[in-house]
N, C-alpha and C. Protein backbone atom coordinates (compact mmCIF):
# COMPACT_ATOMS: atom_id res chain seq x y z
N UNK A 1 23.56 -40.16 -27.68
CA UNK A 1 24.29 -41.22 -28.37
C UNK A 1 25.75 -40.77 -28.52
N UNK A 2 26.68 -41.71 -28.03
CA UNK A 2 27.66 -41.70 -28.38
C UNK A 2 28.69 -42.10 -29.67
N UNK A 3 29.83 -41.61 -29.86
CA UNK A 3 30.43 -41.31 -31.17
C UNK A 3 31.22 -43.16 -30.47
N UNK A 4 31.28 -44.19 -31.32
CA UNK A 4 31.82 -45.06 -31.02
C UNK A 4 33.24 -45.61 -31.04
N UNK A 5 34.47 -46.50 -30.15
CA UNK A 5 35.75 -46.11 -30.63
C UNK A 5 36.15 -46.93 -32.35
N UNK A 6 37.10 -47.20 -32.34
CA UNK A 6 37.34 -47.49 -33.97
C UNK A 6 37.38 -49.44 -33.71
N UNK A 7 37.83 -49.49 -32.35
CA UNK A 7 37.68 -50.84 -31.65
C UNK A 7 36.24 -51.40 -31.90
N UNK A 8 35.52 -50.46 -31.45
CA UNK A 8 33.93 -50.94 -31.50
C UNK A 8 33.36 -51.31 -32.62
N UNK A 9 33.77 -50.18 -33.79
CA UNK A 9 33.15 -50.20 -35.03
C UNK A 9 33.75 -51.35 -35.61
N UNK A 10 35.01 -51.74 -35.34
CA UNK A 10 35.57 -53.05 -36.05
C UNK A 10 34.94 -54.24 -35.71
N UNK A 11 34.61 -54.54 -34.35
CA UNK A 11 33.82 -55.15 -33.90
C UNK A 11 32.61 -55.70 -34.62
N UNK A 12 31.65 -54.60 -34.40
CA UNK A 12 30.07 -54.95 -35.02
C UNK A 12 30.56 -55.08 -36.73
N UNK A 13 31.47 -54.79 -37.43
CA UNK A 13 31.21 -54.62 -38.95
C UNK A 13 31.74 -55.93 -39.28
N UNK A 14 32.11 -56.79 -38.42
CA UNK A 14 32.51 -58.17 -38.75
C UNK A 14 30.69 -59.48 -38.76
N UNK A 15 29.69 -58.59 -38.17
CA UNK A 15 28.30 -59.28 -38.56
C UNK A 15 27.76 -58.25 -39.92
N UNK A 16 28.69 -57.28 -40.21
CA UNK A 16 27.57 -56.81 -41.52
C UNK A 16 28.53 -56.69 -42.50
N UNK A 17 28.28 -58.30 -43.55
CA UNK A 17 29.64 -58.42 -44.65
C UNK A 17 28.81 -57.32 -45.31
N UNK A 18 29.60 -56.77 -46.32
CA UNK A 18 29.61 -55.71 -47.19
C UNK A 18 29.63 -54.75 -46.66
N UNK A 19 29.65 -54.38 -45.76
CA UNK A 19 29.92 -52.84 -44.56
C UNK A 19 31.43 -52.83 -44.69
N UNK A 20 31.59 -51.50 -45.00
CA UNK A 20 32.99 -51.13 -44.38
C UNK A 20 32.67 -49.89 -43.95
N UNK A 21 33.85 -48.91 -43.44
CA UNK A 21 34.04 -47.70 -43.10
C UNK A 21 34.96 -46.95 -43.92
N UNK A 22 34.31 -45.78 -44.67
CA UNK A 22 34.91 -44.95 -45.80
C UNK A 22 34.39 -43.23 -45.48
N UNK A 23 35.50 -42.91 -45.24
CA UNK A 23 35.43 -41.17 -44.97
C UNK A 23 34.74 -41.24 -43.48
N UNK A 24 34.86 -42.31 -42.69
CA UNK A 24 34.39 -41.63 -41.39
C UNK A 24 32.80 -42.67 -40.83
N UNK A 25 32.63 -43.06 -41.95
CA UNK A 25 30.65 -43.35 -42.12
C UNK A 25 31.33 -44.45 -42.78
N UNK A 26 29.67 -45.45 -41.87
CA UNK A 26 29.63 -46.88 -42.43
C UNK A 26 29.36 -46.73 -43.77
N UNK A 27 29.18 -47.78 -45.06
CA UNK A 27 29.16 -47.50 -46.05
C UNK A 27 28.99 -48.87 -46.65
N UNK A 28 28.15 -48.71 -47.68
CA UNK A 28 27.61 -50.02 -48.25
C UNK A 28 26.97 -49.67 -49.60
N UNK A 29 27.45 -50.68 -50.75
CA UNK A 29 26.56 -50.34 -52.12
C UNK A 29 26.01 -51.65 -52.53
N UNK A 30 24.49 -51.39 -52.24
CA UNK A 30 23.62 -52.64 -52.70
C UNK A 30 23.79 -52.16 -54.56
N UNK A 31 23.35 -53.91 -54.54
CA UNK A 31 23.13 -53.98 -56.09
C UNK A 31 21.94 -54.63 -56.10
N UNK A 32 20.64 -54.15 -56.84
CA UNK A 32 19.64 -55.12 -57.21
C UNK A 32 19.33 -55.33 -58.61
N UNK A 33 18.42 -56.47 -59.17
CA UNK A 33 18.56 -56.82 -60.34
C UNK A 33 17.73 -55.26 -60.82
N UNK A 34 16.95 -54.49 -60.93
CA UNK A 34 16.65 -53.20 -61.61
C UNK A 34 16.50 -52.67 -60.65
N UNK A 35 15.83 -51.24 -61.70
CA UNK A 35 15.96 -49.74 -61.04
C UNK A 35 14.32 -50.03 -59.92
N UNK A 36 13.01 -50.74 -59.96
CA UNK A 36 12.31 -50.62 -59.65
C UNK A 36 12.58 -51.77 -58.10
N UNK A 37 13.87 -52.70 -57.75
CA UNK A 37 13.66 -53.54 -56.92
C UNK A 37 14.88 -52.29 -55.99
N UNK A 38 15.58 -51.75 -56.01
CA UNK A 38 16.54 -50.73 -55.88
C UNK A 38 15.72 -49.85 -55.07
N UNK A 39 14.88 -48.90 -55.92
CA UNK A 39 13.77 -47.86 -55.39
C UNK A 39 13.14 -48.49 -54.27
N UNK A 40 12.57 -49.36 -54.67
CA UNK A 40 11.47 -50.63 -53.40
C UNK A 40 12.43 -50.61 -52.03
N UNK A 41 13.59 -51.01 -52.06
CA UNK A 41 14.21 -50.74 -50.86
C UNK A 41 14.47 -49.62 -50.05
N UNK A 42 14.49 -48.35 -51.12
CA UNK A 42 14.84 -46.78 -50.17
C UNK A 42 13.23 -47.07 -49.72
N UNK A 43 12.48 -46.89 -50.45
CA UNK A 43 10.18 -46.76 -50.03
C UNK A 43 10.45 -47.34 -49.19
N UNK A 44 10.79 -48.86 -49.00
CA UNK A 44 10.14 -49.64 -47.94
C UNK A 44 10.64 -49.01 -46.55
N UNK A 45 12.46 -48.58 -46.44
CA UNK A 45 12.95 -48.39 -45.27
C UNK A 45 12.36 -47.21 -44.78
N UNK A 46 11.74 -46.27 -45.97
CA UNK A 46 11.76 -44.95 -45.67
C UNK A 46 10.85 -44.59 -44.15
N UNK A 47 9.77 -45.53 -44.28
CA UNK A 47 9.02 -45.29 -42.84
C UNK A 47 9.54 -45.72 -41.46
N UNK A 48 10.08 -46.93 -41.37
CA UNK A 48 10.94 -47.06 -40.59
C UNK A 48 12.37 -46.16 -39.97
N UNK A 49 12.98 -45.59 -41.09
CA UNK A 49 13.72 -44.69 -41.04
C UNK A 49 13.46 -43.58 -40.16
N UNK A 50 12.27 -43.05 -40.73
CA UNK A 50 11.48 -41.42 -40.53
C UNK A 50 11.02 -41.49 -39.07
N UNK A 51 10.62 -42.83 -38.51
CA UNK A 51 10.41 -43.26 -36.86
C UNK A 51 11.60 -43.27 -36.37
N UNK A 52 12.63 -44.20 -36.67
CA UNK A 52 13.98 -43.96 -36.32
C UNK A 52 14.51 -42.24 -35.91
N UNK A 53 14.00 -41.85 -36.55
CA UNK A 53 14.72 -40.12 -36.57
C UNK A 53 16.21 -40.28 -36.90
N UNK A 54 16.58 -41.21 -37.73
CA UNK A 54 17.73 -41.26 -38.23
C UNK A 54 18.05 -41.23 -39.81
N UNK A 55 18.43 -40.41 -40.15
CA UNK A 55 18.48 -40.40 -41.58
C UNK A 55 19.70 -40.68 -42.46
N UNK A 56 19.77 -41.58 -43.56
CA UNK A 56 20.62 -41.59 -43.83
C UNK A 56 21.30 -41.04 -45.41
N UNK A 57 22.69 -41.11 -45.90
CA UNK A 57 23.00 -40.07 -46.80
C UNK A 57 22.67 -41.46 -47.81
N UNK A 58 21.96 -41.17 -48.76
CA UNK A 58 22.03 -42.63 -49.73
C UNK A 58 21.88 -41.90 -50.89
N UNK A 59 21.90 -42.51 -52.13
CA UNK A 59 21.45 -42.14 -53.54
C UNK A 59 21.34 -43.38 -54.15
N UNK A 60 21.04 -43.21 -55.55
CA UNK A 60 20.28 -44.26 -55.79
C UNK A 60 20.67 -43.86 -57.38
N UNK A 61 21.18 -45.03 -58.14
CA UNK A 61 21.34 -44.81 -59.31
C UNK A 61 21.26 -46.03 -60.27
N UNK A 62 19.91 -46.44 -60.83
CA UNK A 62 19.23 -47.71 -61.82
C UNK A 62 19.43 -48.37 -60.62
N UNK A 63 20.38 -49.64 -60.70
CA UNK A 63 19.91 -50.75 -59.86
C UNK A 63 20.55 -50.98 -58.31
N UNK A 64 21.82 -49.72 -58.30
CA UNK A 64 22.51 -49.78 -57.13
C UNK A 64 21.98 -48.45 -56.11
N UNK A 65 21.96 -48.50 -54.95
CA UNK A 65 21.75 -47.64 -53.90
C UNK A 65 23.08 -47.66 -52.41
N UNK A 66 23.36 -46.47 -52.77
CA UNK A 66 24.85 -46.05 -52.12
C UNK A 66 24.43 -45.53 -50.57
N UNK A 67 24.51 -46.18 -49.77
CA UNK A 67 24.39 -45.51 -48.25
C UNK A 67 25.47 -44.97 -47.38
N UNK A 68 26.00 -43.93 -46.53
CA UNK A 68 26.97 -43.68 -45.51
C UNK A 68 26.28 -43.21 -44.41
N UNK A 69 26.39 -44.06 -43.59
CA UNK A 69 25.60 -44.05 -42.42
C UNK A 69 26.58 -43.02 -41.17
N UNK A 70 26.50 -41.81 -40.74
CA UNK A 70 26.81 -41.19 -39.74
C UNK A 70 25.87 -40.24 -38.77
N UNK A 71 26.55 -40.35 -37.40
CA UNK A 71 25.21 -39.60 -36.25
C UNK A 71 25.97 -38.19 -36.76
N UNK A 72 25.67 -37.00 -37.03
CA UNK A 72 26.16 -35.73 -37.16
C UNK A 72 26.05 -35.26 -35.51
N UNK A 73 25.31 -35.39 -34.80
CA UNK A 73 25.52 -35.03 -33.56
C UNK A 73 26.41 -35.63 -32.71
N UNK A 74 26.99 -36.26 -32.10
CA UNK A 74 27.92 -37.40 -32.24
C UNK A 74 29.32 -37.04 -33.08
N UNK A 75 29.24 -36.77 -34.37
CA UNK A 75 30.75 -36.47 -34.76
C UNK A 75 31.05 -37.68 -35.49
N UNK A 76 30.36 -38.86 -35.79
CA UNK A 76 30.87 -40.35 -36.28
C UNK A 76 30.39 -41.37 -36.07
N UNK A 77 30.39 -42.48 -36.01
CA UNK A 77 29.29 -43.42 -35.77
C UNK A 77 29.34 -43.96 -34.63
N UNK A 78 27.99 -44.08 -34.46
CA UNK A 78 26.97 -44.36 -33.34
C UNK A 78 26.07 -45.69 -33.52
N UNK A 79 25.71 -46.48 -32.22
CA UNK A 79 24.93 -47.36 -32.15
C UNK A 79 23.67 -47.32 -32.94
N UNK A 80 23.39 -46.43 -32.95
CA UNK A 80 22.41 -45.57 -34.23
C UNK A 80 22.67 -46.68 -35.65
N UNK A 81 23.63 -46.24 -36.28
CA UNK A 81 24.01 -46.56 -37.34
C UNK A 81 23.79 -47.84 -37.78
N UNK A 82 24.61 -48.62 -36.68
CA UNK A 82 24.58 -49.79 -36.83
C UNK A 82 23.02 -50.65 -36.91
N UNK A 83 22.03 -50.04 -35.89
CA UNK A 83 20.94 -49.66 -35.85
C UNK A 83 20.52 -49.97 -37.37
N UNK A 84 20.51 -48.96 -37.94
CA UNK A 84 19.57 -49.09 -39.48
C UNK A 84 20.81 -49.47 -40.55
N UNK A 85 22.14 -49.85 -40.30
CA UNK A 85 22.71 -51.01 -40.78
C UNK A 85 21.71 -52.17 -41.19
N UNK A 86 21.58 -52.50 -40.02
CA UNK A 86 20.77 -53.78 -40.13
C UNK A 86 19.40 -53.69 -40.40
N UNK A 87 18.80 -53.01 -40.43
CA UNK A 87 17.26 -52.75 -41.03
C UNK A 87 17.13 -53.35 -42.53
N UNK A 88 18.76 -52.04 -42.93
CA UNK A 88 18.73 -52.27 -44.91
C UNK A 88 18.73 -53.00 -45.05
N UNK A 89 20.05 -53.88 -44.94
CA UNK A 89 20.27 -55.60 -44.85
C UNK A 89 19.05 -56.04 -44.78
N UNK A 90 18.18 -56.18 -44.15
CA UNK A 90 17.14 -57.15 -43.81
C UNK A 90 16.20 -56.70 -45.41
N UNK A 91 16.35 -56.01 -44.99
CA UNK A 91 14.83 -54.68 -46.22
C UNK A 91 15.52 -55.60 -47.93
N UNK A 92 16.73 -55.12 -47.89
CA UNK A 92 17.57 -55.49 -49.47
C UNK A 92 17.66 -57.24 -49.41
N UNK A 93 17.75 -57.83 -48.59
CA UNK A 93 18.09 -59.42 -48.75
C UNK A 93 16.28 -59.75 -48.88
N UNK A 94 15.02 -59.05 -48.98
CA UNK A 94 14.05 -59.56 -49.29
C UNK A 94 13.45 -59.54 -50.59
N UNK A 95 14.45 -57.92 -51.23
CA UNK A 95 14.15 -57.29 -52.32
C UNK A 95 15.55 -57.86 -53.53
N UNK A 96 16.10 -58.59 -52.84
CA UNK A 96 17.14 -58.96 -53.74
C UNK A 96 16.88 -59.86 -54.62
């Protein structure tokens, strides 16, 4: 996988509103109404994720969950990313 140009990344982040790029890595802070619909979204992605072999840097604090999505092999973001970009999105707009 390749590290993508800054052209590219501008590109795809115009289909994922609330995405931007901060320190390098995509980046996104869901908000859900509590701490238990919040959690439900890291669980649910987590298996999907763990198949992916892509992991991402997130935390999780009461009702918001903080993600920065980068390939470390690669050096920066990758089709990867964008990849389980869109997973969360899907996962959080069911749990929202």
């Amino acid at each position: 996988m390749q590290k993508m140009k800054k052209t590219q990344v501008a590109v795809l982040l115009k289909q994922l509103p609330g995405w931007s790029v901060k320190g390098g890595k995509l980046h996104r802070e869901f908000k859900f109404p509590d701490f238990p619909h919040a959690f439900g979204m890291m669980a649910t992605a987590a298996p999907a994720i763990e198949k992916m072999n892509h992991h991402p840097e997130w935390s999780n604090v009461y009702n918001r969950v903080t993600v920065d999505l980068t390939t470390h092999d690669a050096g920066g973001i990758t089709e990867n990313d964008f990849v389980l970009a869109m997973l969360l999105e899907g996962i959080a707009k069911k749990l929202a």
